[in-house]
PDB file of N, CA and C in Angstrom:
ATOM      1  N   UNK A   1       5.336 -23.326 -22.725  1.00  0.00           N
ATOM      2  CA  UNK A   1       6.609 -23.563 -22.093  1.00  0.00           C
ATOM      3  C   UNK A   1       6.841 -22.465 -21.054  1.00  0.00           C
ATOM      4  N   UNK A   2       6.874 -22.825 -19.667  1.00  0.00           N
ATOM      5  CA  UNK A   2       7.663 -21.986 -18.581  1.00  0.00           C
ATOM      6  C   UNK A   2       8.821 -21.840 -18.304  1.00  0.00           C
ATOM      7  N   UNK A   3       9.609 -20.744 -18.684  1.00  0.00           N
ATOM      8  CA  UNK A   3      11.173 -20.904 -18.184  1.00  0.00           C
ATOM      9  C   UNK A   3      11.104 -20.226 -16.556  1.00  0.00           C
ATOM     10  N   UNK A   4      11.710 -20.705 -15.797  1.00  0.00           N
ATOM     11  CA  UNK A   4      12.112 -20.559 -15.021  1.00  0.00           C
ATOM     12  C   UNK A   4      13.600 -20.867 -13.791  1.00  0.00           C
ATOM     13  N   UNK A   5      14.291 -19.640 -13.290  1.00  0.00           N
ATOM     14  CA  UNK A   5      15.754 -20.150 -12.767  1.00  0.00           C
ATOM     15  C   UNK A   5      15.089 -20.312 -11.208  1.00  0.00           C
ATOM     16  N   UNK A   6      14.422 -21.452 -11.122  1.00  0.00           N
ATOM     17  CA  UNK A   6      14.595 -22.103  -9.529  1.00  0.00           C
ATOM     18  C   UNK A   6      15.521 -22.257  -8.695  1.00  0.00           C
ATOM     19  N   UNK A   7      17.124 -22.111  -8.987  1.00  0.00           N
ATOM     20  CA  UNK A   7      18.057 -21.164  -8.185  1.00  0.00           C
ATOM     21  C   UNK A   7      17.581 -19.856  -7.624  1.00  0.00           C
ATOM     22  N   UNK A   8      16.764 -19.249  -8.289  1.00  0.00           N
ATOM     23  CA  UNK A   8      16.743 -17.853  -7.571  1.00  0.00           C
ATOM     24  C   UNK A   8      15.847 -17.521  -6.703  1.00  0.00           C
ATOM     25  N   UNK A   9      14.967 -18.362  -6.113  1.00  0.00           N
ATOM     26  CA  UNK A   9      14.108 -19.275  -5.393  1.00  0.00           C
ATOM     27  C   UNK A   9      14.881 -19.236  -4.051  1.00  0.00           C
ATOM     28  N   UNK A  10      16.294 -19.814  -3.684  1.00  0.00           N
ATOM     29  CA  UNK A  10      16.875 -19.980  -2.533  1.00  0.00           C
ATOM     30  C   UNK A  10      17.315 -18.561  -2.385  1.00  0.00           C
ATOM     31  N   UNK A  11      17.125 -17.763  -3.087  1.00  0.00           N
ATOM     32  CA  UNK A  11      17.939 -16.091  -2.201  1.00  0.00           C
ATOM     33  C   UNK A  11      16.420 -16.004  -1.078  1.00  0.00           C
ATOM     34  N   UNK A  12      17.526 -15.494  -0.209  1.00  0.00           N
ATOM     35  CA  UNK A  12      16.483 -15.210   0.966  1.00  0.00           C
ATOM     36  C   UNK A  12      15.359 -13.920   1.024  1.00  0.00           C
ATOM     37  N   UNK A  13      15.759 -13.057   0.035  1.00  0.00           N
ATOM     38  CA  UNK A  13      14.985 -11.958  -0.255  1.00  0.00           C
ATOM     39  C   UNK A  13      14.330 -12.462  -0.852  1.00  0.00           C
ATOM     40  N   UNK A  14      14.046 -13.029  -2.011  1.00  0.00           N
ATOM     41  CA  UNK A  14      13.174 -14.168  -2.709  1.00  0.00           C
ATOM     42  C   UNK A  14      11.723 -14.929  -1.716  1.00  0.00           C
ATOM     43  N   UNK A  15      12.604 -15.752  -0.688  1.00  0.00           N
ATOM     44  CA  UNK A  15      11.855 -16.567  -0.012  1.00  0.00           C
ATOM     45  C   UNK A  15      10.936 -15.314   1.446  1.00  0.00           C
ATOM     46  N   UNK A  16      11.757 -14.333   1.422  1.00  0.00           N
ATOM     47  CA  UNK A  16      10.726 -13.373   2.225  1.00  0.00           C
ATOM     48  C   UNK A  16       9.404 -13.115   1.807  1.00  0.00           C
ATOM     49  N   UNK A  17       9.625 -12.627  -0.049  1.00  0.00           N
ATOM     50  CA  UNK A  17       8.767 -12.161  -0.927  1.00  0.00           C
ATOM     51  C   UNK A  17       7.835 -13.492  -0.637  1.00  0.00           C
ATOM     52  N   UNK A  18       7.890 -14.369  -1.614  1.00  0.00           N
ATOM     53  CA  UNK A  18       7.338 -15.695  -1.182  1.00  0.00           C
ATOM     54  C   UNK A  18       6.127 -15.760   0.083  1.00  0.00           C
ATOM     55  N   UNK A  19       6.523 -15.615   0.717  1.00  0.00           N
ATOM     56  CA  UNK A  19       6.064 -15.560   2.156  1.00  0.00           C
ATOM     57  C   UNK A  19       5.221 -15.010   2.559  1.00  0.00           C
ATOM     58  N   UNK A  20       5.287 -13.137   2.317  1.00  0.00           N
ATOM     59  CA  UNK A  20       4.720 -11.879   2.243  1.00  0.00           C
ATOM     60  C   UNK A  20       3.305 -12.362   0.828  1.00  0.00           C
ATOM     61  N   UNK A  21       3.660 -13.100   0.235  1.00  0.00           N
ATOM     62  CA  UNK A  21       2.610 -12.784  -1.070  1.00  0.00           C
ATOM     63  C   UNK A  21       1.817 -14.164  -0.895  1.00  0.00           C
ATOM     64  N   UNK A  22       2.385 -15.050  -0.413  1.00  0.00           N
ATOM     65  CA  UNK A  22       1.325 -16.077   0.238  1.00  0.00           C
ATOM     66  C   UNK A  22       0.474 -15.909   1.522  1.00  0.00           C
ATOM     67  N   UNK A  23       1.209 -14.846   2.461  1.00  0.00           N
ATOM     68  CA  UNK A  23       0.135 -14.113   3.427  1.00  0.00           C
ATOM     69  C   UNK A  23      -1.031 -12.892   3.176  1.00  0.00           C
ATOM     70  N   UNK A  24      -0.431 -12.174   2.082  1.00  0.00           N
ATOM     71  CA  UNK A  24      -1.575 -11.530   1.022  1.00  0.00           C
ATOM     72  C   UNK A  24      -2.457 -12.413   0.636  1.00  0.00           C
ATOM     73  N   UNK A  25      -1.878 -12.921   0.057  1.00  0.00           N
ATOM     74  CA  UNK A  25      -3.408 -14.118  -0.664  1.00  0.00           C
ATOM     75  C   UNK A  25      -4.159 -14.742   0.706  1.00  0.00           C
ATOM     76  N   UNK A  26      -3.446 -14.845   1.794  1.00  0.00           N
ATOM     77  CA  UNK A  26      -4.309 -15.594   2.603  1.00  0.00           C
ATOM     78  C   UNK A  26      -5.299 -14.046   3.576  1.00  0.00           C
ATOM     79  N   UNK A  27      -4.753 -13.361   3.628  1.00  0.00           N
ATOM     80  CA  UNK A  27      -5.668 -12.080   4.157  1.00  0.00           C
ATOM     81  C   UNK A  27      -6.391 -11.789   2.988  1.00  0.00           C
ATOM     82  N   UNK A  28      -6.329 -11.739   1.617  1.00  0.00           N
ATOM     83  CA  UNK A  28      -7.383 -11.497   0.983  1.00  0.00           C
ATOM     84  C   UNK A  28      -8.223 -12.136   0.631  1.00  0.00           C
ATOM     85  N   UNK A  29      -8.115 -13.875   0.735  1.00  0.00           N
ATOM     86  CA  UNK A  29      -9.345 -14.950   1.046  1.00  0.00           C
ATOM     87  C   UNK A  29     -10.120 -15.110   2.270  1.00  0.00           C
ATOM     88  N   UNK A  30      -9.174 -14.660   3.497  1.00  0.00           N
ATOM     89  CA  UNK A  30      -9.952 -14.323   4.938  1.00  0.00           C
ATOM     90  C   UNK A  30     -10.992 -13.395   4.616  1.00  0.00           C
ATOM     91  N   UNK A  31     -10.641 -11.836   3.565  1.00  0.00           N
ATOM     92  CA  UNK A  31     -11.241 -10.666   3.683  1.00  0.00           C
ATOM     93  C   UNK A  31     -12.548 -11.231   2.819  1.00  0.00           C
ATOM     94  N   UNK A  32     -12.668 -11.667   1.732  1.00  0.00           N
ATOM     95  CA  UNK A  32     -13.751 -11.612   0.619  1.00  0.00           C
ATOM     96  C   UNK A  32     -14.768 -12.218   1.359  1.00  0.00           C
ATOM     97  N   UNK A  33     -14.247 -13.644   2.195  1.00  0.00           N
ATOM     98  CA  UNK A  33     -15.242 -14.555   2.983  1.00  0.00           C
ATOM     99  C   UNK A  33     -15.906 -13.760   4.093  1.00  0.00           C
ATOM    100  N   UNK A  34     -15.692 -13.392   4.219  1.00  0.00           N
ATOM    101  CA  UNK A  34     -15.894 -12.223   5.842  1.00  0.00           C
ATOM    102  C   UNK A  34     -16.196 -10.856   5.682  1.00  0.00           C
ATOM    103  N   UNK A  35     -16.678 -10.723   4.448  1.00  0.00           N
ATOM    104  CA  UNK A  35     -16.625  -9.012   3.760  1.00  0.00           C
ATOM    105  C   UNK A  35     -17.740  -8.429   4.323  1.00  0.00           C
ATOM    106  N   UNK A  36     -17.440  -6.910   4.775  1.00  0.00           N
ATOM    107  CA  UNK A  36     -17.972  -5.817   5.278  1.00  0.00           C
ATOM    108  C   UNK A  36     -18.395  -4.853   4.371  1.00  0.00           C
ATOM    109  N   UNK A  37     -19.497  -3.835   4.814  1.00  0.00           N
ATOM    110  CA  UNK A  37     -19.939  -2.795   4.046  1.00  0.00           C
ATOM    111  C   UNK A  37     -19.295  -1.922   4.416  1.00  0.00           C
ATOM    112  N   UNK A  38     -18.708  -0.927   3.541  1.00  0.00           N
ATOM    113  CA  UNK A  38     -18.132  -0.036   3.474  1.00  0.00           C
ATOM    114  C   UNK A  38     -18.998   1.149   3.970  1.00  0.00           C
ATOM    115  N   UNK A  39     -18.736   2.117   5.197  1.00  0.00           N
ATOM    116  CA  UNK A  39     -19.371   3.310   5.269  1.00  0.00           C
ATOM    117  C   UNK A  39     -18.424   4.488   5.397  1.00  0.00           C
ATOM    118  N   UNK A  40     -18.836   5.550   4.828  1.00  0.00           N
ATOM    119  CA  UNK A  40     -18.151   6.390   4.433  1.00  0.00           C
ATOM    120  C   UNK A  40     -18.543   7.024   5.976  1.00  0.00           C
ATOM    121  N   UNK A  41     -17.867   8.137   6.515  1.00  0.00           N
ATOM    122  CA  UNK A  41     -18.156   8.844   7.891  1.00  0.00           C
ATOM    123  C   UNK A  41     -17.997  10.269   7.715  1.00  0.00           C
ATOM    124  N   UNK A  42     -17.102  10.405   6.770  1.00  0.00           N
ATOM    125  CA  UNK A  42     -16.769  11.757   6.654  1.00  0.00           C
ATOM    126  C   UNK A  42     -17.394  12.082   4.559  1.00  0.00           C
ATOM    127  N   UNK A  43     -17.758  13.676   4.675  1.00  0.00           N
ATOM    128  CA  UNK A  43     -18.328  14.280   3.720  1.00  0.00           C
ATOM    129  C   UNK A  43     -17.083  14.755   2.977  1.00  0.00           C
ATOM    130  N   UNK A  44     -17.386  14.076   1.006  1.00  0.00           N
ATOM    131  CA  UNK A  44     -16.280  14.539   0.025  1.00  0.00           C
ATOM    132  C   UNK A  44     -16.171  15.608   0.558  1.00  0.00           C
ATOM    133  N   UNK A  45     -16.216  16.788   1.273  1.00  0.00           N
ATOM    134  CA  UNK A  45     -16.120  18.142   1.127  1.00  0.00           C
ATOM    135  C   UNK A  45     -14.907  17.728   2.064  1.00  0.00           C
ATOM    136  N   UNK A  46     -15.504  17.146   3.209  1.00  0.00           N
ATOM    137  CA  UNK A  46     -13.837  16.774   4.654  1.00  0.00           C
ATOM    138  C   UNK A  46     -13.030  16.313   3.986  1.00  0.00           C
ATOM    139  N   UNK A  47     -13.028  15.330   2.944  1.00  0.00           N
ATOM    140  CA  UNK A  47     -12.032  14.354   2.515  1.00  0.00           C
ATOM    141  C   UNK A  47     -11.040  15.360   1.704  1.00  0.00           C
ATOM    142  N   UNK A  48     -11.974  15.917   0.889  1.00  0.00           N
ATOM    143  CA  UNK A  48     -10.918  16.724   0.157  1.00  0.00           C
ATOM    144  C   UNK A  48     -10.605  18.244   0.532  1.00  0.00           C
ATOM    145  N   UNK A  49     -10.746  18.715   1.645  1.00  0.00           N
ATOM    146  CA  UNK A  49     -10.257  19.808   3.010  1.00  0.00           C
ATOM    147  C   UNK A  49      -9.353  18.871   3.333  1.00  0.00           C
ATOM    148  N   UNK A  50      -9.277  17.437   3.707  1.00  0.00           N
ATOM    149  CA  UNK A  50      -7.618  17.432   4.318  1.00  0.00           C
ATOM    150  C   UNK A  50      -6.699  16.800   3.447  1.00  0.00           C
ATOM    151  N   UNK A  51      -7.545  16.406   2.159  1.00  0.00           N
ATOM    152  CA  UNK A  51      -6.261  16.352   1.217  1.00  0.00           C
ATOM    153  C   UNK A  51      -5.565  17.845   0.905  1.00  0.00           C
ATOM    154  N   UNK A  52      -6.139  18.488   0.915  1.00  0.00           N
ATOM    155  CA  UNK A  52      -5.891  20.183   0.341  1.00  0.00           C
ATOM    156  C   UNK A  52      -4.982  20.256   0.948  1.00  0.00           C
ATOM    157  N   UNK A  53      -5.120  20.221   2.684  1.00  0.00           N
ATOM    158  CA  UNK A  53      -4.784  20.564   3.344  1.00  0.00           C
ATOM    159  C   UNK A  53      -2.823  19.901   3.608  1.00  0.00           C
ATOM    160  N   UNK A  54      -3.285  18.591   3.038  1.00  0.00           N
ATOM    161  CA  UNK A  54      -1.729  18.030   3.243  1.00  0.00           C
ATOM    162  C   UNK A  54      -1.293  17.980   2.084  1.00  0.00           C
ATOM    163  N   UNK A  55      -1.413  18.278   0.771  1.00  0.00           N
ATOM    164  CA  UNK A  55      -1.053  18.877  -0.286  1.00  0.00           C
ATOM    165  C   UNK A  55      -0.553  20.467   0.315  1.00  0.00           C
ATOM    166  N   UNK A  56      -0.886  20.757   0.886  1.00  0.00           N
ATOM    167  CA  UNK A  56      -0.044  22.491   1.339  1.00  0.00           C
ATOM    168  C   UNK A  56       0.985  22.271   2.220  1.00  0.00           C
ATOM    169  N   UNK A  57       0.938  21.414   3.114  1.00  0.00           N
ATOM    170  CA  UNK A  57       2.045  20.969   4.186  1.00  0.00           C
ATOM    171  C   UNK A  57       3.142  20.734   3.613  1.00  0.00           C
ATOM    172  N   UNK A  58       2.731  19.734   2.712  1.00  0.00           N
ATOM    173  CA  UNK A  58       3.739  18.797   1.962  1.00  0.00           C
ATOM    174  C   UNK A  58       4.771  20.039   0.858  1.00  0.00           C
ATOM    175  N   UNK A  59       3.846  20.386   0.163  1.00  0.00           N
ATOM    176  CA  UNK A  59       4.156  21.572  -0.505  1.00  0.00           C
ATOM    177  C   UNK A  59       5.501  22.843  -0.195  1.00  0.00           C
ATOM    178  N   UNK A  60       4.675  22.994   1.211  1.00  0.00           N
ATOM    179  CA  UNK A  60       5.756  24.380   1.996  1.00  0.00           C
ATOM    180  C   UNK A  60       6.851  23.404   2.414  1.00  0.00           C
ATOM    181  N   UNK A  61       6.670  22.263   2.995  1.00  0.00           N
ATOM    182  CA  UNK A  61       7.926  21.263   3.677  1.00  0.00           C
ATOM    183  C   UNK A  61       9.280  21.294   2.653  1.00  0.00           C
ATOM    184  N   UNK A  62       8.397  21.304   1.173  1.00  0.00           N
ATOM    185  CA  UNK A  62       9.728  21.049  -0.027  1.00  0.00           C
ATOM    186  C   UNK A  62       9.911  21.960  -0.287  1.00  0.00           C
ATOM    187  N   UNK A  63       9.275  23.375  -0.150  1.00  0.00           N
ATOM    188  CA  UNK A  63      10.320  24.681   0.184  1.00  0.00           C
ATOM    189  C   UNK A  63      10.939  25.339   1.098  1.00  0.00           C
ATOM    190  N   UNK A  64      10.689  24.798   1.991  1.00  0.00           N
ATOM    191  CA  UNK A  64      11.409  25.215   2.942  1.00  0.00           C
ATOM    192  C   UNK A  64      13.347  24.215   3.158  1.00  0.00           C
ATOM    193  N   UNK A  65      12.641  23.379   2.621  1.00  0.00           N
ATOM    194  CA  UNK A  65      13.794  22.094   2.471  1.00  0.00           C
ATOM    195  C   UNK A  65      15.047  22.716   1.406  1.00  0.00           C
ATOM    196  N   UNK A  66      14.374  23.242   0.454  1.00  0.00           N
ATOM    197  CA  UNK A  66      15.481  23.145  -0.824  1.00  0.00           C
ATOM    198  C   UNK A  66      15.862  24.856  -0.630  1.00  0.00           C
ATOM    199  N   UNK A  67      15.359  25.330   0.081  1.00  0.00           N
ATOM    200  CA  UNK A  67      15.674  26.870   0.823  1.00  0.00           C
ATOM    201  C   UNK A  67      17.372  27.102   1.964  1.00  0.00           C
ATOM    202  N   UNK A  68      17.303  25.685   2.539  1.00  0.00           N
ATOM    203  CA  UNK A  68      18.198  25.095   3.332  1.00  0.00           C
ATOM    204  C   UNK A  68      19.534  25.344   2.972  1.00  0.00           C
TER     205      UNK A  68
END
């Protein structure tokens, strides 16, 4: 048994969602059919130098903020 209030179907935030998640499904059946190899360009060592790196930004930003 499915319950469902198909009134809540006509809110327009509803029918956006709707919309948005039937264009997901359709970009992710475009993507699988059409799928690419993944190449990496940059070395774990770069990747995680600019995570570090915006982990410290981010970091000083929220002290400097609550310093205010």
């Amino acid at each position: 048994m499915v319950c469902d209030n198909y009134a809540s179907h006509n809110n327009a935030q509803i029918k956006i969602w709707l919309a948005r998640a039937s264009d997901i499904q359709t970009w992710i059946g475009t993507w699988n059919t059409n799928t690419l190899p993944c190449t990496w360009t940059n070395t774990a060592e770069k990747i995680l130098a600019t995570l570090a790196d915006y982990l410290h930004r981010i970091r000083n930003a929220d002290t400097n903020q609550s310093s205010d």
